[in-house]
N, C-alpha and C. Protein backbone atom coordinates (compact mmCIF):
# COMPACT_ATOMS: atom_id res chain seq x y z
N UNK A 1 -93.25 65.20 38.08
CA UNK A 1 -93.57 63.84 37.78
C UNK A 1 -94.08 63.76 36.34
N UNK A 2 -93.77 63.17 35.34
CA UNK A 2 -93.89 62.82 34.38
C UNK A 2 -95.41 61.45 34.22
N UNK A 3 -95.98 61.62 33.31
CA UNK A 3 -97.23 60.74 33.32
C UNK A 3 -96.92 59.61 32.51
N UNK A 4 -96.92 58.28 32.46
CA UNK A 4 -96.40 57.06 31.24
C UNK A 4 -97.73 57.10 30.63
N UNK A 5 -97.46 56.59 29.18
CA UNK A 5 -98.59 56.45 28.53
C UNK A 5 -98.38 55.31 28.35
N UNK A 6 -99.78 54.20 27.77
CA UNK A 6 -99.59 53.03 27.59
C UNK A 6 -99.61 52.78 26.20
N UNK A 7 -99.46 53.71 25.35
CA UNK A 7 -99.24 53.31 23.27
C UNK A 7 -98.24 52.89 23.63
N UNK A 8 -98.26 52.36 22.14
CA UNK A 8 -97.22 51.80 22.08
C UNK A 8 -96.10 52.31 21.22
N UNK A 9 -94.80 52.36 21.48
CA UNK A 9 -93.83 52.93 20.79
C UNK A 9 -93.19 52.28 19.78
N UNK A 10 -93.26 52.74 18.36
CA UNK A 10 -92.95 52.17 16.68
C UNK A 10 -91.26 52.49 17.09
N UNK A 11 -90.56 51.30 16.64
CA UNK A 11 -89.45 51.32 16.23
C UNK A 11 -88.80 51.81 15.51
N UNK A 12 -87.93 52.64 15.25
CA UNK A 12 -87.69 53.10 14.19
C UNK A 12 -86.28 52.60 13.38
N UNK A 13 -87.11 52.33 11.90
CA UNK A 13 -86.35 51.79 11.29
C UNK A 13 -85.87 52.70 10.03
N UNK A 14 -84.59 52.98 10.05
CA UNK A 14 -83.50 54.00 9.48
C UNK A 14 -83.32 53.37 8.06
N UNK A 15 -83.15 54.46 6.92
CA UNK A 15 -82.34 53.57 5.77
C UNK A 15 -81.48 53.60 5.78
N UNK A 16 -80.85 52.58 5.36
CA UNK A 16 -79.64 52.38 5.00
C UNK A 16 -78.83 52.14 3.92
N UNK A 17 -77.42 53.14 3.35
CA UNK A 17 -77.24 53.75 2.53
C UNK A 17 -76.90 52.81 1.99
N UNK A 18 -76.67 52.27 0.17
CA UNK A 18 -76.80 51.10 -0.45
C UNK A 18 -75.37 50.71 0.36
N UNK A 19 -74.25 51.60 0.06
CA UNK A 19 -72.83 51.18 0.40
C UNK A 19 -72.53 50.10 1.46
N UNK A 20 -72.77 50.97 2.45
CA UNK A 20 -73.18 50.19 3.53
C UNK A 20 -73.87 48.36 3.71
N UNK A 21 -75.15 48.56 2.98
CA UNK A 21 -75.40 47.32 2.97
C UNK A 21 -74.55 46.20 2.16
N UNK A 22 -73.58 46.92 0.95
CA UNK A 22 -72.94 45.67 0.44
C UNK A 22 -71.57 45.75 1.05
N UNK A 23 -71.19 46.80 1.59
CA UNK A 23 -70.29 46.10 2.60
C UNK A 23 -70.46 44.95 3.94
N UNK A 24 -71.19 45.39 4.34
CA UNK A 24 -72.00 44.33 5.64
C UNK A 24 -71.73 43.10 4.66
N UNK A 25 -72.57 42.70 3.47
CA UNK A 25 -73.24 41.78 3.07
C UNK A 25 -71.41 41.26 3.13
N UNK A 26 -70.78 41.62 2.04
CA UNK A 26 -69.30 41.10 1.89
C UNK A 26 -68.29 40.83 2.84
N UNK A 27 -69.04 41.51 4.20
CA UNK A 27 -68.23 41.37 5.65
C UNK A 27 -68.86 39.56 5.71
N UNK A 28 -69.93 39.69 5.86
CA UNK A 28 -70.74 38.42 6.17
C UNK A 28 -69.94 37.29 5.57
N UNK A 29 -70.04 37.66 3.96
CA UNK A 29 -69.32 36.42 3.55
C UNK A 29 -67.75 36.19 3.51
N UNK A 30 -67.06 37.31 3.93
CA UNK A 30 -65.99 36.77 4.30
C UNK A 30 -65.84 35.98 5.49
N UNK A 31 -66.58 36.16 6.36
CA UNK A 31 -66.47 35.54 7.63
C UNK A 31 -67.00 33.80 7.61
N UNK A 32 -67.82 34.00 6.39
CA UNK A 32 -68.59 32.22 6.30
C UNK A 32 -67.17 31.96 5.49
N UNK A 33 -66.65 32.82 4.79
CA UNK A 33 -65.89 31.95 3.45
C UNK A 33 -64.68 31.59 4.36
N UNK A 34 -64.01 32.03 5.39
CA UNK A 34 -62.99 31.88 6.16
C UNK A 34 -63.26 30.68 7.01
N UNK A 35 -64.73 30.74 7.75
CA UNK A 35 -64.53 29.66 8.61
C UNK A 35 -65.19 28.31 7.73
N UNK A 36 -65.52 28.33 6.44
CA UNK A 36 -65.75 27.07 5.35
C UNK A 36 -64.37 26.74 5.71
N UNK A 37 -63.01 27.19 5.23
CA UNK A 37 -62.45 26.89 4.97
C UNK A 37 -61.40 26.04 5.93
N UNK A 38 -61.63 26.89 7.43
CA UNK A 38 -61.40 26.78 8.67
C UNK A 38 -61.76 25.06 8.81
N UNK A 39 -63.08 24.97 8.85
CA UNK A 39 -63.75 24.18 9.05
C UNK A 39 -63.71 22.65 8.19
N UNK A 40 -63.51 23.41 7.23
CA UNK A 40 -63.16 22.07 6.29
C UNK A 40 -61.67 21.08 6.78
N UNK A 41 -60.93 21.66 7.30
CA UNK A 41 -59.34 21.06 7.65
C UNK A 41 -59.64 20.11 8.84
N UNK A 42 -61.21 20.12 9.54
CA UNK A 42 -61.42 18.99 10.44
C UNK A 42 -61.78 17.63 9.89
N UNK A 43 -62.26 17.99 8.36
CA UNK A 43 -62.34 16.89 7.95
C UNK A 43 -61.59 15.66 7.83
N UNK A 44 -61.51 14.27 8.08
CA UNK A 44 -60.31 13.13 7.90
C UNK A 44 -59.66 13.14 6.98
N UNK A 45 -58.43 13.29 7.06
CA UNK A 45 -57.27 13.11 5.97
C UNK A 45 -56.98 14.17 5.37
N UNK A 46 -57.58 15.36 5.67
CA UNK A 46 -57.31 16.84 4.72
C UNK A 46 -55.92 17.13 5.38
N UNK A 47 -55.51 17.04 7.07
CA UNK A 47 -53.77 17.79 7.41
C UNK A 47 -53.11 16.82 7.07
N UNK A 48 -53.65 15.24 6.80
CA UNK A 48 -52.42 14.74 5.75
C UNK A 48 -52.01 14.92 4.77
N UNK A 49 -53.11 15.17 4.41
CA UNK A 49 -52.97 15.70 2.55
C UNK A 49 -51.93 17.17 2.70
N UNK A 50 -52.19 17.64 3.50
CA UNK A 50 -51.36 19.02 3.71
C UNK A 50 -50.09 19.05 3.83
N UNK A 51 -50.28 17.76 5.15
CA UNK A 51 -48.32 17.91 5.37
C UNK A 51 -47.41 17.08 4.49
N UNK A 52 -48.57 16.50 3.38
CA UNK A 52 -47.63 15.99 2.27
C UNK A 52 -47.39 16.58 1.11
N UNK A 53 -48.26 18.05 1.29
CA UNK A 53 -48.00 18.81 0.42
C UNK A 53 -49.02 18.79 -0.84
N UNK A 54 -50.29 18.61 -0.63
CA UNK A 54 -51.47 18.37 -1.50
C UNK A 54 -52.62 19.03 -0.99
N UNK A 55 -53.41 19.81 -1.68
CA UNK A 55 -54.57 20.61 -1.28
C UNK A 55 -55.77 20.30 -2.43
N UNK A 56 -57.22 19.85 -2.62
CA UNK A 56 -57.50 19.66 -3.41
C UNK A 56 -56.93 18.47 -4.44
N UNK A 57 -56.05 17.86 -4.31
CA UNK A 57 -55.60 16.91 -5.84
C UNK A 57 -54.52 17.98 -6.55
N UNK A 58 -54.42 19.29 -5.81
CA UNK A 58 -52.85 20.07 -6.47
C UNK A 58 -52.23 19.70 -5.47
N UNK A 59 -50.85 20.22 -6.23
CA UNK A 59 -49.46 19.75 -5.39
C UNK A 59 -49.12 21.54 -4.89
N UNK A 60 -49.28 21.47 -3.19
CA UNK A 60 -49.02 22.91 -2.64
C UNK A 60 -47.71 23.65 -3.24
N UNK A 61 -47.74 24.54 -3.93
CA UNK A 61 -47.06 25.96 -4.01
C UNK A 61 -46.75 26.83 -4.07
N UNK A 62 -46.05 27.73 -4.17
CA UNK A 62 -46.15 29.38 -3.98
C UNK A 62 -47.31 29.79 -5.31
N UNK A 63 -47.54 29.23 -6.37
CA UNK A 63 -48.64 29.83 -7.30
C UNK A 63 -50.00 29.37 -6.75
N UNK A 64 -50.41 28.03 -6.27
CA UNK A 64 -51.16 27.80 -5.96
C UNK A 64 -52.02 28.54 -4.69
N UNK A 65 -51.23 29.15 -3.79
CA UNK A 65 -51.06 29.56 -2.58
C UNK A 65 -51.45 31.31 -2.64
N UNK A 66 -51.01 31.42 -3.93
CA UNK A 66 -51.15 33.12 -3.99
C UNK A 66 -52.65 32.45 -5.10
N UNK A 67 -52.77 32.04 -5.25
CA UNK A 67 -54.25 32.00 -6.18
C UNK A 67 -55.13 31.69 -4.56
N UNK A 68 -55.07 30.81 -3.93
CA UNK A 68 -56.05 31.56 -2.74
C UNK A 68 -55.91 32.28 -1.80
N UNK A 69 -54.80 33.32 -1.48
CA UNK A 69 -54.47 34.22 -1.22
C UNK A 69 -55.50 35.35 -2.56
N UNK A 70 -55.23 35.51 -3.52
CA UNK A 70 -55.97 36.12 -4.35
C UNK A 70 -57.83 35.61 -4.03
N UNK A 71 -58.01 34.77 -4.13
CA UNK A 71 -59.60 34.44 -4.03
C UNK A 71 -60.23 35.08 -2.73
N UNK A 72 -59.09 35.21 -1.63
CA UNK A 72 -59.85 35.19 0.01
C UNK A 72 -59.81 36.95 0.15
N UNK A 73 -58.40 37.34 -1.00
CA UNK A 73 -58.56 39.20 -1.00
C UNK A 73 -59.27 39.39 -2.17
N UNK A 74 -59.80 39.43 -2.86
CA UNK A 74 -60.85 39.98 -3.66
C UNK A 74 -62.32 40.55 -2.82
N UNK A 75 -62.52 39.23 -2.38
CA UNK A 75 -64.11 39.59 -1.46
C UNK A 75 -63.66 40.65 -0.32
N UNK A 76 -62.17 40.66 0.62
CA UNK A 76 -62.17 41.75 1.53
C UNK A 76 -62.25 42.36 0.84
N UNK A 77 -61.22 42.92 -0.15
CA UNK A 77 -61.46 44.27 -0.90
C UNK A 77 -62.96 44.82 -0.72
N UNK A 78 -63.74 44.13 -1.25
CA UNK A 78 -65.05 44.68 -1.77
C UNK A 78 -65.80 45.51 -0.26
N UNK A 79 -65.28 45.18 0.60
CA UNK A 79 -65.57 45.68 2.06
C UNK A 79 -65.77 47.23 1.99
N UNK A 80 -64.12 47.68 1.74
CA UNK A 80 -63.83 48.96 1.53
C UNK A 80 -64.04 49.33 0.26
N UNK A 81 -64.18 48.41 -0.93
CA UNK A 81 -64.29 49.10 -2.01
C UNK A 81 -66.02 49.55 -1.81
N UNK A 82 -66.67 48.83 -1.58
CA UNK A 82 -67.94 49.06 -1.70
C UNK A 82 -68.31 50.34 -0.79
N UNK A 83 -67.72 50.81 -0.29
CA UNK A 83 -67.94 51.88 1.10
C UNK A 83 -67.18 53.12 0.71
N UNK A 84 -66.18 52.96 -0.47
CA UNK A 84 -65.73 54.22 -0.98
C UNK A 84 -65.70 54.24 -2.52
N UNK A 85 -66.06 53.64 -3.37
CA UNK A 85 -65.73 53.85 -4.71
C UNK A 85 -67.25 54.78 -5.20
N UNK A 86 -66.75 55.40 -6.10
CA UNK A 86 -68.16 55.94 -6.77
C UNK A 86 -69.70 55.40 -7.01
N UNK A 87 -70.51 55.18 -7.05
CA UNK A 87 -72.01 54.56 -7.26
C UNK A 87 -71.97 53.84 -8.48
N UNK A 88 -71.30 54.72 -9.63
CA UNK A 88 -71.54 53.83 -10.56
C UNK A 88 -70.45 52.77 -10.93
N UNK A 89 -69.66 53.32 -10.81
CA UNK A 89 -68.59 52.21 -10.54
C UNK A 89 -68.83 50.73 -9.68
N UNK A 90 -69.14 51.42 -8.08
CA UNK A 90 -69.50 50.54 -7.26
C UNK A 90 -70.75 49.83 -7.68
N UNK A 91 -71.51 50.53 -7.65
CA UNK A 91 -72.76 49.54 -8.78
C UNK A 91 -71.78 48.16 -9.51
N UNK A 92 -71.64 48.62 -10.99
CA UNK A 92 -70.59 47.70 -11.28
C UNK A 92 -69.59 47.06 -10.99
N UNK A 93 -68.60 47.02 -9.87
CA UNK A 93 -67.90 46.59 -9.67
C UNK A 93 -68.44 45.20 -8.73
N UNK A 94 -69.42 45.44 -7.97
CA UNK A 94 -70.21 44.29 -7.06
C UNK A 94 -70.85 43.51 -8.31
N UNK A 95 -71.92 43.88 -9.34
CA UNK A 95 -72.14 43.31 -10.24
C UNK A 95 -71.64 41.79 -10.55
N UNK A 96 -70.29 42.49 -11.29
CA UNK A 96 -69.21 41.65 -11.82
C UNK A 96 -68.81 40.53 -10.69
N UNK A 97 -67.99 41.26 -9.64
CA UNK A 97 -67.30 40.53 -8.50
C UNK A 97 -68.12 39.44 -8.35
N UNK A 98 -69.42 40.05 -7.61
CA UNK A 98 -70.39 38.49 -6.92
C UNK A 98 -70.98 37.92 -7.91
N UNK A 99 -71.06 38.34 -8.93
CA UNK A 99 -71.33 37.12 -10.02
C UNK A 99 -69.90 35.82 -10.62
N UNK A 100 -68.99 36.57 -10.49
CA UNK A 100 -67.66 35.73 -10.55
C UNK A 100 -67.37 34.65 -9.14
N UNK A 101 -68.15 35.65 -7.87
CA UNK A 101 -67.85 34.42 -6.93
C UNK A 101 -68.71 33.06 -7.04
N UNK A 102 -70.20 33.31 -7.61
CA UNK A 102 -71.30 32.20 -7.33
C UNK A 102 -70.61 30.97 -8.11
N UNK A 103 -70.05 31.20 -9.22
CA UNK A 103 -69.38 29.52 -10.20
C UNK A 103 -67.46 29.04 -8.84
N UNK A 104 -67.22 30.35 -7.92
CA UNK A 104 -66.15 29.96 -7.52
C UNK A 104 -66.69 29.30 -6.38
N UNK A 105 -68.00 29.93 -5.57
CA UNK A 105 -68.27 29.13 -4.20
C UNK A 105 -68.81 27.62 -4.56
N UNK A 106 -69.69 27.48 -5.28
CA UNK A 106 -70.04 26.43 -6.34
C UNK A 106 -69.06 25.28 -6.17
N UNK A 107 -68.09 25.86 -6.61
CA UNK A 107 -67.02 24.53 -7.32
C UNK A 107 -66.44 24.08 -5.78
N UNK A 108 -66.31 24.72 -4.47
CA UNK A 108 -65.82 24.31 -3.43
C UNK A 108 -66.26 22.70 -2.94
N UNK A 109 -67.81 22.79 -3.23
CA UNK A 109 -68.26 21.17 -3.36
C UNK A 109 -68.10 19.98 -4.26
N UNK A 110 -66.95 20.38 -5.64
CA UNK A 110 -66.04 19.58 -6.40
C UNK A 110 -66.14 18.23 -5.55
N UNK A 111 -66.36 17.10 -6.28
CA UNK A 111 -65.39 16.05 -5.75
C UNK A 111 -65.78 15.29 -4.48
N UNK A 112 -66.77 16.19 -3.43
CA UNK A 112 -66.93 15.91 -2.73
C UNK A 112 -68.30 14.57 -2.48
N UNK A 113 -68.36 13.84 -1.06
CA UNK A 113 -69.15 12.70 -1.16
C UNK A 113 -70.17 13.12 -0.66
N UNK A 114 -71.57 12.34 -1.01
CA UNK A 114 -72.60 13.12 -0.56
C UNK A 114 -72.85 12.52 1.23
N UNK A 115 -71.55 12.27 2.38
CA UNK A 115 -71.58 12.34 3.64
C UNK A 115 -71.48 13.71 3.80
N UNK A 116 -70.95 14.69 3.05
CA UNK A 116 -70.60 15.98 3.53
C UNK A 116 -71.67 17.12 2.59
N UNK A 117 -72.67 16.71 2.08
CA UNK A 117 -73.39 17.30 1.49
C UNK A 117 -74.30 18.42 2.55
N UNK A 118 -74.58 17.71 4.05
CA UNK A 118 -74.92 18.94 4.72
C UNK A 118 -74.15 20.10 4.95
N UNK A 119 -72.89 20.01 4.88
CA UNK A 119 -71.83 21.15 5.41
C UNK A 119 -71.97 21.57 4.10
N UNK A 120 -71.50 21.37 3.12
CA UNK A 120 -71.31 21.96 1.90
C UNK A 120 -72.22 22.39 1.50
N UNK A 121 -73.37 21.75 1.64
CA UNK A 121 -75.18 22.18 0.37
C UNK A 121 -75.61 23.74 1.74
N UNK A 122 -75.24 23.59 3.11
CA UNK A 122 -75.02 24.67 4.18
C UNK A 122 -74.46 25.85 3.65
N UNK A 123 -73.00 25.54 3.89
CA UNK A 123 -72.15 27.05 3.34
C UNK A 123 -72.76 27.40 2.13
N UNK A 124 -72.36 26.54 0.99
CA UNK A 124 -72.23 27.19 -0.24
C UNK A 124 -73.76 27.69 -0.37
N UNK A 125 -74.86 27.32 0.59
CA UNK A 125 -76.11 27.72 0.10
C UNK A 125 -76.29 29.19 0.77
N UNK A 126 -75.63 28.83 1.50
CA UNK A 126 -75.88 30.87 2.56
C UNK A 126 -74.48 31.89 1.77
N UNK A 127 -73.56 31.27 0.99
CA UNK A 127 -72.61 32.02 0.35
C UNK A 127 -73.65 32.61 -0.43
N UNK A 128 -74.03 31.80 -1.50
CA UNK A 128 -74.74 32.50 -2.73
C UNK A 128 -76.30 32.95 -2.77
N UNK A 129 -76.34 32.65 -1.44
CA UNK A 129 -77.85 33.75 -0.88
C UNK A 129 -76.82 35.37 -0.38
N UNK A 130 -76.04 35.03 0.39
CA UNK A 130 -75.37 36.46 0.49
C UNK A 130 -75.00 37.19 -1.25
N UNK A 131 -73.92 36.65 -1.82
CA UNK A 131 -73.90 37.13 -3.26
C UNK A 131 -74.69 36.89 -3.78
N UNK A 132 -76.35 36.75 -3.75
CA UNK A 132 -77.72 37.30 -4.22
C UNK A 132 -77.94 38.45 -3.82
N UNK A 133 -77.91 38.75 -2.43
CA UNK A 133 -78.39 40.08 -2.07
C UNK A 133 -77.27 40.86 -2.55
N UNK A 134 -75.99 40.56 -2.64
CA UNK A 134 -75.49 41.63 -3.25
C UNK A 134 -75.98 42.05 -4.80
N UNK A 135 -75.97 41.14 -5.65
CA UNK A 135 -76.30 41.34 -6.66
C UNK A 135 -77.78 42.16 -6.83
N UNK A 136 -78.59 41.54 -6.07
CA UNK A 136 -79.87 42.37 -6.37
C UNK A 136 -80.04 43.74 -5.35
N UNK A 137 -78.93 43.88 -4.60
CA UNK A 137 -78.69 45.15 -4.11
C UNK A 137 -77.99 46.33 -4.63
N UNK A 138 -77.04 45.87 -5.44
CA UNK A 138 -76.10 46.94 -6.52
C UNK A 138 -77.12 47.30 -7.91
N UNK A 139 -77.58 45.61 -8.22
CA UNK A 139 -78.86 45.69 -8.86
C UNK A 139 -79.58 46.76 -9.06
N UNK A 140 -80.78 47.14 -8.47
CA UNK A 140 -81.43 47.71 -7.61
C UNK A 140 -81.43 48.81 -6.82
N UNK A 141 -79.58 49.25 -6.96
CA UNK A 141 -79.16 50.57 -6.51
C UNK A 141 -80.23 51.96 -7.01
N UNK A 142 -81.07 52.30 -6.00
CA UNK A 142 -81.96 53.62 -6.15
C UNK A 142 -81.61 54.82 -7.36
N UNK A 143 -82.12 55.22 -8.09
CA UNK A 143 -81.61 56.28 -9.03
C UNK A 143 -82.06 57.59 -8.55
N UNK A 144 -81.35 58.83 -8.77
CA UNK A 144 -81.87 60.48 -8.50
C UNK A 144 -82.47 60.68 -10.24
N UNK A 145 -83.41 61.25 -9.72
CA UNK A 145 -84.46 61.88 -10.96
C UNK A 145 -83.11 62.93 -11.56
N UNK A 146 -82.76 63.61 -13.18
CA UNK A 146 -81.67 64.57 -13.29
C UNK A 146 -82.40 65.63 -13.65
N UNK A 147 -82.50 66.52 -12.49
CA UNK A 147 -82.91 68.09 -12.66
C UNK A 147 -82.35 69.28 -13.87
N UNK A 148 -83.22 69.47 -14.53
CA UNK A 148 -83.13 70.21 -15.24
C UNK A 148 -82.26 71.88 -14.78
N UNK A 149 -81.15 71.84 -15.79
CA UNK A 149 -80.85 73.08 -15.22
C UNK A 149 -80.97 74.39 -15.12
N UNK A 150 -81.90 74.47 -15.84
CA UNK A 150 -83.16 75.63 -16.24
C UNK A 150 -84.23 75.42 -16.05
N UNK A 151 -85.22 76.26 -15.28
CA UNK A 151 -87.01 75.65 -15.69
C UNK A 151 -87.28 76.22 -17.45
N UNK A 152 -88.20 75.06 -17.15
CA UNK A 152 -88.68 75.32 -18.96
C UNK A 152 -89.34 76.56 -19.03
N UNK A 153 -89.51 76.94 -20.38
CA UNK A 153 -90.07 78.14 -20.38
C UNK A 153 -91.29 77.83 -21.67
N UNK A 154 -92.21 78.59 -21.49
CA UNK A 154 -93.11 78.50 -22.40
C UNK A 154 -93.28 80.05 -23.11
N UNK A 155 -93.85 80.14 -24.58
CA UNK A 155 -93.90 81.27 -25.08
C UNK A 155 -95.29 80.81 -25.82
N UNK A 156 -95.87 81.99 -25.17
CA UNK A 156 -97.26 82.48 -25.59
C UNK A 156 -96.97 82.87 -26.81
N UNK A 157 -97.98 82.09 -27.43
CA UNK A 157 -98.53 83.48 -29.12
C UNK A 157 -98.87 84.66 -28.80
């Protein structure tokens, strides 16, 4: 028979390796940036605008189409890039990226009326809290002290 004690048992909380966290973080926002977009097509008059061939005030086409095709694969990328590219690289490469997304999530509320200011001032406000933590997570990436590859030596008089 085993005796229970009544302490209490500390949770344990693991670190976690930077990579990791900016992949998560970039998982996250692909999943808000997909269903923004999802979500936005319930709005009135947006599948007319569609099936007449208008998105935004452009006229739908294969360039237009591969430019958000390009916008929606950049951020996956960063999934796997962030989980295998080098530190310093990866350092920089999130840098750059989520600072290029905050003026792109930004502009999604273009144009728009302030009836839809909760959905929009919503997403775009939890987008660029996610590409904050990335930034101040690549930021912020931990440094190794560089060991000398000799101990020093001293010489007595």
């Amino acid at each position: 028979m085993t005796a229970r004690t009544n302490s209490p048992r500390i949770l344990e909380n693991p670190q976690i390796p930077v990579p990791a966290k900016l992949a998560a973080a970039w998982t996250s926002f692909m999943f808000l940036y997909i269903y923004v977009d999802y979500y936005h097509l319930y709005k009135p008059g947006i599948l007319d605008d569609i099936q007449v061939g208008i998105v935004f005030e452009f006229n739908i086409s294969p360039m237009l189409l591969t430019g958000f095709l390009a916008l929606v694969a950049i951020p996956a990328l960063m999934v796997v890039l962030s989980m295998t590219l080098p530190a310093r690289v990866n350092r920089t490469t999130n840098l750059i990226v989520a600072s290029l997304y905050i003026p792109v999530t930004v502009f999604n509320a273009a144009g728009e009326s302030l009836d839809w200011a909760s959905f929009y001032g919503l997403s775009i406000g939890i987008e660029v809290l996610l590409l904050g933590f990335i930034l101040r997570t690549a930021g912020t990436w931990p440094r190794k002290p560089t060991v000398p590859l000799a101990p020093e030596t001293t010489v007595l008089p």
